[in-house]
PDB file of N, CA and C in Angstrom:
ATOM      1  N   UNK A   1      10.586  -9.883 -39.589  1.00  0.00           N
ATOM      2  CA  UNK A   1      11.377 -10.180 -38.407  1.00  0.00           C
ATOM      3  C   UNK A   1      11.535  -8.933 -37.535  1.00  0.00           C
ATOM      4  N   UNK A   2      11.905  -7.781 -38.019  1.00  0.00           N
ATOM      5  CA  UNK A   2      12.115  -6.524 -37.536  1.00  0.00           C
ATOM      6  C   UNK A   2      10.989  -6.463 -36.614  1.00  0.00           C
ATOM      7  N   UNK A   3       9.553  -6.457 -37.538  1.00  0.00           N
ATOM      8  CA  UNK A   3       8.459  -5.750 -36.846  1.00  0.00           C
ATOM      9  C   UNK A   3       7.961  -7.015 -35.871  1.00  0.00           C
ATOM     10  N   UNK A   4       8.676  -8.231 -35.664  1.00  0.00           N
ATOM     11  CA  UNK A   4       8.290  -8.980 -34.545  1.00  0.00           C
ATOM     12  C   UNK A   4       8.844  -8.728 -33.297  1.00  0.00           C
ATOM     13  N   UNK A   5       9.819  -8.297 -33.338  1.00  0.00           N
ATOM     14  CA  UNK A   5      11.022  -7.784 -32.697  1.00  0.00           C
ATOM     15  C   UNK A   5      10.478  -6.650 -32.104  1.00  0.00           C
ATOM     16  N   UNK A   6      10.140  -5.383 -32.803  1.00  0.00           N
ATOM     17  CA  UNK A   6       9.526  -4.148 -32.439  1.00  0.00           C
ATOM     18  C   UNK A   6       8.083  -4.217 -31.292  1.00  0.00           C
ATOM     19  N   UNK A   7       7.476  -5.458 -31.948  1.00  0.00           N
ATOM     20  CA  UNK A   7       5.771  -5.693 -31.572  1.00  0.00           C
ATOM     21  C   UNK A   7       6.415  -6.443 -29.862  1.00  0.00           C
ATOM     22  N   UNK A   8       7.617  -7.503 -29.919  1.00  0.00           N
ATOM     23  CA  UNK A   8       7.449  -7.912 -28.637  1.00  0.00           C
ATOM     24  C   UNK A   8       8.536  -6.977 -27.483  1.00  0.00           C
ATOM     25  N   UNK A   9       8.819  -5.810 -27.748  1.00  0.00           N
ATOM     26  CA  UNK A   9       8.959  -4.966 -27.534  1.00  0.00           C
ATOM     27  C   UNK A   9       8.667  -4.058 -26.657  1.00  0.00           C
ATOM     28  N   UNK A  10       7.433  -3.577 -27.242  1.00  0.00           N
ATOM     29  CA  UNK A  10       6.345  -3.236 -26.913  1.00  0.00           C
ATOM     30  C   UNK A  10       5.633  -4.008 -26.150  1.00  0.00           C
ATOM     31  N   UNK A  11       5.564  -5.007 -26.041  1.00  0.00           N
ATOM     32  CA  UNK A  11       4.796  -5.949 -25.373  1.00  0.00           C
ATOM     33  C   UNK A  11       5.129  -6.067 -24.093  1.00  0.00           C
ATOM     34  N   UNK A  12       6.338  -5.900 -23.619  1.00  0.00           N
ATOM     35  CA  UNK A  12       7.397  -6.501 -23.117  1.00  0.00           C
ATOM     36  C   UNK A  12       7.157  -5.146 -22.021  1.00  0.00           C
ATOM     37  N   UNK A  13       7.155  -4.118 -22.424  1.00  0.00           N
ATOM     38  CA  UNK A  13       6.829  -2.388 -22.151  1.00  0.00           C
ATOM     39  C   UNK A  13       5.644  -1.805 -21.540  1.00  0.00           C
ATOM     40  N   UNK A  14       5.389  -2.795 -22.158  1.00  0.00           N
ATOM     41  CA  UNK A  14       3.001  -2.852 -21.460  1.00  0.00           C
ATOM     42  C   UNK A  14       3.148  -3.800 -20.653  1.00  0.00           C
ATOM     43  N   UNK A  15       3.548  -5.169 -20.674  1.00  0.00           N
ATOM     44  CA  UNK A  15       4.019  -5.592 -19.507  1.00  0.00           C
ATOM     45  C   UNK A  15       4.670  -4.749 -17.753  1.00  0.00           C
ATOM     46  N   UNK A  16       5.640  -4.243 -18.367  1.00  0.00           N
ATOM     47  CA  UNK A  16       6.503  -3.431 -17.197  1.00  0.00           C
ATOM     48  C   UNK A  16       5.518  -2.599 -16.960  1.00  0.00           C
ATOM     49  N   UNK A  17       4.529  -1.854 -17.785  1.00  0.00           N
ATOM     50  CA  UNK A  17       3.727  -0.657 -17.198  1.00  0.00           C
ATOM     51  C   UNK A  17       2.852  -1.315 -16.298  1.00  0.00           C
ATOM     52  N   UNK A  18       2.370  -2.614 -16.570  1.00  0.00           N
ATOM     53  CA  UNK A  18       1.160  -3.408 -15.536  1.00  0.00           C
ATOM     54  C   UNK A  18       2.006  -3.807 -14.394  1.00  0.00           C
ATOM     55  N   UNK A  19       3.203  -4.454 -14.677  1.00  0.00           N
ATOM     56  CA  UNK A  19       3.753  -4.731 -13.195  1.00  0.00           C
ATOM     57  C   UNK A  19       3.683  -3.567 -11.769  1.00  0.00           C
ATOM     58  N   UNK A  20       4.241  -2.437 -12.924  1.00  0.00           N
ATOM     59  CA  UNK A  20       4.582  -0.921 -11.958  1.00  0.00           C
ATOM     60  C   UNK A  20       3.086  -0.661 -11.426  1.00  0.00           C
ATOM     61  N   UNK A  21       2.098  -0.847 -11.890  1.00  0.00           N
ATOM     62  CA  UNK A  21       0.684  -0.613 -11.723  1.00  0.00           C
ATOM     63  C   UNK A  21       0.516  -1.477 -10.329  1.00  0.00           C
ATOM     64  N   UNK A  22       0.640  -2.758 -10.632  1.00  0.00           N
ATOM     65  CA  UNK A  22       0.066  -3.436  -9.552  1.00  0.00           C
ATOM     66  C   UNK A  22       0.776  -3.804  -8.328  1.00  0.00           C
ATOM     67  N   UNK A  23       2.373  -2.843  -8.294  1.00  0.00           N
ATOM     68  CA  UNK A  23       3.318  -3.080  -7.438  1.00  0.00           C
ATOM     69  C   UNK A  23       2.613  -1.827  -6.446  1.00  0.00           C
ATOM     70  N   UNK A  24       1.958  -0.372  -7.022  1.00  0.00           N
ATOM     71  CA  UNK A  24       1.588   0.357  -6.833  1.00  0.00           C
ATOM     72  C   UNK A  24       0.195   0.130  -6.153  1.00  0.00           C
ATOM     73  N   UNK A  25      -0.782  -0.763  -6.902  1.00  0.00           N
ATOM     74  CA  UNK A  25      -1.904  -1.316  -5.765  1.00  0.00           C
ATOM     75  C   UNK A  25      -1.417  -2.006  -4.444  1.00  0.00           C
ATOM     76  N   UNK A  26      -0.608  -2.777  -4.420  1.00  0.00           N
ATOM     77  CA  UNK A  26      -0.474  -4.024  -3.787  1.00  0.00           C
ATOM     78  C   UNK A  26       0.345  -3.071  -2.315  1.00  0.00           C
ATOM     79  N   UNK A  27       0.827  -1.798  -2.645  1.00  0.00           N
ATOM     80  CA  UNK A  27       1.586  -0.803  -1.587  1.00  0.00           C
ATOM     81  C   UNK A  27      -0.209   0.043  -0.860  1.00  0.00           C
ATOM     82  N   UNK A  28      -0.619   0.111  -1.881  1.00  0.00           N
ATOM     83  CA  UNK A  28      -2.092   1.589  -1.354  1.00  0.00           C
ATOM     84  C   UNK A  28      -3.013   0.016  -0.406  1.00  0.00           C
ATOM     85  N   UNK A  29      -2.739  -1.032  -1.300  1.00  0.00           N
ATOM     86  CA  UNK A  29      -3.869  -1.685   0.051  1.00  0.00           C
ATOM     87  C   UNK A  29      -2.845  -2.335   1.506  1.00  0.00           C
ATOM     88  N   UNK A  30      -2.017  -2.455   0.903  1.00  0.00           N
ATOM     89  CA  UNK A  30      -1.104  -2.612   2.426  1.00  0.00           C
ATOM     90  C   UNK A  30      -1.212  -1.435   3.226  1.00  0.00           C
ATOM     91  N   UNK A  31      -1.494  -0.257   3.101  1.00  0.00           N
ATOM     92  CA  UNK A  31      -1.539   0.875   3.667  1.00  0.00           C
ATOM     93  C   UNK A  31      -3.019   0.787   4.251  1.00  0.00           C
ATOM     94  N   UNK A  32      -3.621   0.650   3.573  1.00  0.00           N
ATOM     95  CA  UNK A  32      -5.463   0.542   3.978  1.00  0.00           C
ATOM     96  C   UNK A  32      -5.527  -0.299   4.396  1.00  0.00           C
ATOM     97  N   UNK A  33      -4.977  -1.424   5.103  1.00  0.00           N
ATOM     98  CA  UNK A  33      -4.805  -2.599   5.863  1.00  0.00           C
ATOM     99  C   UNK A  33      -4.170  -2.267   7.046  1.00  0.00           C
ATOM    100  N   UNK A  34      -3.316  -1.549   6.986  1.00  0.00           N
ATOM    101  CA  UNK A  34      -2.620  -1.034   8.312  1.00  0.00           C
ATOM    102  C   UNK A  34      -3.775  -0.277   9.174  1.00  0.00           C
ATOM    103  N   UNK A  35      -4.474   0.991   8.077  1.00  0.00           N
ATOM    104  CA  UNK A  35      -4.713   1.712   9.064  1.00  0.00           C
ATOM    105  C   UNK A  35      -6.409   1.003   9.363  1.00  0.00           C
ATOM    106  N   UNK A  36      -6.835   0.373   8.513  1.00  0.00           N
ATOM    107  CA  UNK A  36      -7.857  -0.800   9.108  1.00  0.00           C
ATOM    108  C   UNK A  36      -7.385  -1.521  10.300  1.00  0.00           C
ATOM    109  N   UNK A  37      -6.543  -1.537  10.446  1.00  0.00           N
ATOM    110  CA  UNK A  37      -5.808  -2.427  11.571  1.00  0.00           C
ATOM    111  C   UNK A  37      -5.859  -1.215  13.069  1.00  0.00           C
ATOM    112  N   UNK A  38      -5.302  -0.114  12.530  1.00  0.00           N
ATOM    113  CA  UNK A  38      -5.374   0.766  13.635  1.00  0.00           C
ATOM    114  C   UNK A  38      -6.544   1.289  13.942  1.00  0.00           C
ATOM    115  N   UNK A  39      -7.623   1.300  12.881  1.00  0.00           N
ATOM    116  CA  UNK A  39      -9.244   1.968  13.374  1.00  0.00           C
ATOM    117  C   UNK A  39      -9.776   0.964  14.483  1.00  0.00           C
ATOM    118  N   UNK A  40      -9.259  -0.446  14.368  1.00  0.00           N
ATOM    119  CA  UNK A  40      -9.650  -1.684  14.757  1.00  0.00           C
ATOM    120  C   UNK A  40      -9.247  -1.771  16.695  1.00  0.00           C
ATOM    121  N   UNK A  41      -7.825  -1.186  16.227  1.00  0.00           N
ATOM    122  CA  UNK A  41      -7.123  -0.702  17.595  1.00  0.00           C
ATOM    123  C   UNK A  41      -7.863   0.192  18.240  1.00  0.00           C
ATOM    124  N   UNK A  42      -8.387   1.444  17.551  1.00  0.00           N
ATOM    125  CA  UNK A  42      -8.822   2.340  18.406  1.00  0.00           C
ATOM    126  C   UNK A  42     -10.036   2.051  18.697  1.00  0.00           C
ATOM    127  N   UNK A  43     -10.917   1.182  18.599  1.00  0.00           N
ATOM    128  CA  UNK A  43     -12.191   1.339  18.432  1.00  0.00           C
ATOM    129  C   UNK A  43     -12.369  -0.011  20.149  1.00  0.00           C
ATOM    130  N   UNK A  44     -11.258  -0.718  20.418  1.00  0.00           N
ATOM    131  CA  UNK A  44     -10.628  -1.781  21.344  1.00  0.00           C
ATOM    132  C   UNK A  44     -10.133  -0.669  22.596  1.00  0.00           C
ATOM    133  N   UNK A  45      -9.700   0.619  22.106  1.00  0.00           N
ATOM    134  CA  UNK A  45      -9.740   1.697  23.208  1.00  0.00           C
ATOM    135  C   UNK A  45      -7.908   1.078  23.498  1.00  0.00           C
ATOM    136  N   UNK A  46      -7.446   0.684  23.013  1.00  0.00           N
ATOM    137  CA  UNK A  46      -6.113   0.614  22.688  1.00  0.00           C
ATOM    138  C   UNK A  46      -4.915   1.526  22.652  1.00  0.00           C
ATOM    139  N   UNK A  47      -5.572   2.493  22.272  1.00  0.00           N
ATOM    140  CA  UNK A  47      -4.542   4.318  22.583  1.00  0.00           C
ATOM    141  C   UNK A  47      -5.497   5.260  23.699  1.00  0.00           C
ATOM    142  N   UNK A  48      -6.379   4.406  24.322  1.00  0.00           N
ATOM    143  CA  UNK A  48      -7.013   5.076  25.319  1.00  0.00           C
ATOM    144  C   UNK A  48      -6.266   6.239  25.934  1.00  0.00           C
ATOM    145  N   UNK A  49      -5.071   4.987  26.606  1.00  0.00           N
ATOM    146  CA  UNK A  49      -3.504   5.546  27.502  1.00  0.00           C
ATOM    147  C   UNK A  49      -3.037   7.157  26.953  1.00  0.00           C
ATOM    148  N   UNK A  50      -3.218   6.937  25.489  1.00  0.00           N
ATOM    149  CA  UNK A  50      -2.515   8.387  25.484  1.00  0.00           C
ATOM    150  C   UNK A  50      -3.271   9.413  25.168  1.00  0.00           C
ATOM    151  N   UNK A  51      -5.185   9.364  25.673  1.00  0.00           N
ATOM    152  CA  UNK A  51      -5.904  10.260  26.314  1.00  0.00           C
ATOM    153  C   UNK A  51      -5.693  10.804  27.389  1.00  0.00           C
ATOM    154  N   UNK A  52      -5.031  10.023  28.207  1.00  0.00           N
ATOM    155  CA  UNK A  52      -4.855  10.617  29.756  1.00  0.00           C
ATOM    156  C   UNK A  52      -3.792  11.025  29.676  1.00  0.00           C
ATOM    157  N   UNK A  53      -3.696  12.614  29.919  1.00  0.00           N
ATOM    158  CA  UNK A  53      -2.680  14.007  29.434  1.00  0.00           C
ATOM    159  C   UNK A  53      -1.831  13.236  30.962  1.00  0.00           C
ATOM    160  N   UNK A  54      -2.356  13.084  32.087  1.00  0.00           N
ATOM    161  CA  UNK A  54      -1.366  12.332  33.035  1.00  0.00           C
ATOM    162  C   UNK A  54       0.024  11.613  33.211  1.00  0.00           C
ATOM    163  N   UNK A  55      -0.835  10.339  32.086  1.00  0.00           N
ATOM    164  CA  UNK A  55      -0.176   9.196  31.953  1.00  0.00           C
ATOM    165  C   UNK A  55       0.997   9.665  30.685  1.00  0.00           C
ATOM    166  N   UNK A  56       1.564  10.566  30.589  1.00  0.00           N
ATOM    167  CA  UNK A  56       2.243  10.737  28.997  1.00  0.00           C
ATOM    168  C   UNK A  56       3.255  11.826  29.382  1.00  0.00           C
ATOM    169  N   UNK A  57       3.169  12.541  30.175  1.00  0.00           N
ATOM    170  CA  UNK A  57       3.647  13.544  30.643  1.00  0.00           C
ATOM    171  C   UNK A  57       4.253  13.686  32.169  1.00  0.00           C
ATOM    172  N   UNK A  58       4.818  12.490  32.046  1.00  0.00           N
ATOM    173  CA  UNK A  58       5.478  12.380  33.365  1.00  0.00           C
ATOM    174  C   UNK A  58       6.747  12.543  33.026  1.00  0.00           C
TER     175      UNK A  58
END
């Protein structure tokens, strides 16, 4: 009984380590989605505007 107790435990522990793992992917590709999103922007000439030292500095 003890060592079932101990084993789901542990189990329970390797569990939490995979959650923390994939809470940790699921943040790095939301990030690589953003800035996919912004290469997407710039490439649309979208921050053009704040090439022109003009237009920013008024």
């Amino acid at each position: 009984m003890a060592e079932d107790l101990a084993s789901s435990r542990m189990a329970l522990h390797g569990l939490a380590g995979v959650s923390k793992l994939l809470i940790e992917v699921a943040r790095r590709l939301k990030r690589v989605r953003a800035l996919n999103g912004l290469v997407g922007m710039a490439e649309q000439g979208d921050f053009d505007v704040l090439l022109d030292k003009r237009e920013y500095r008024r």
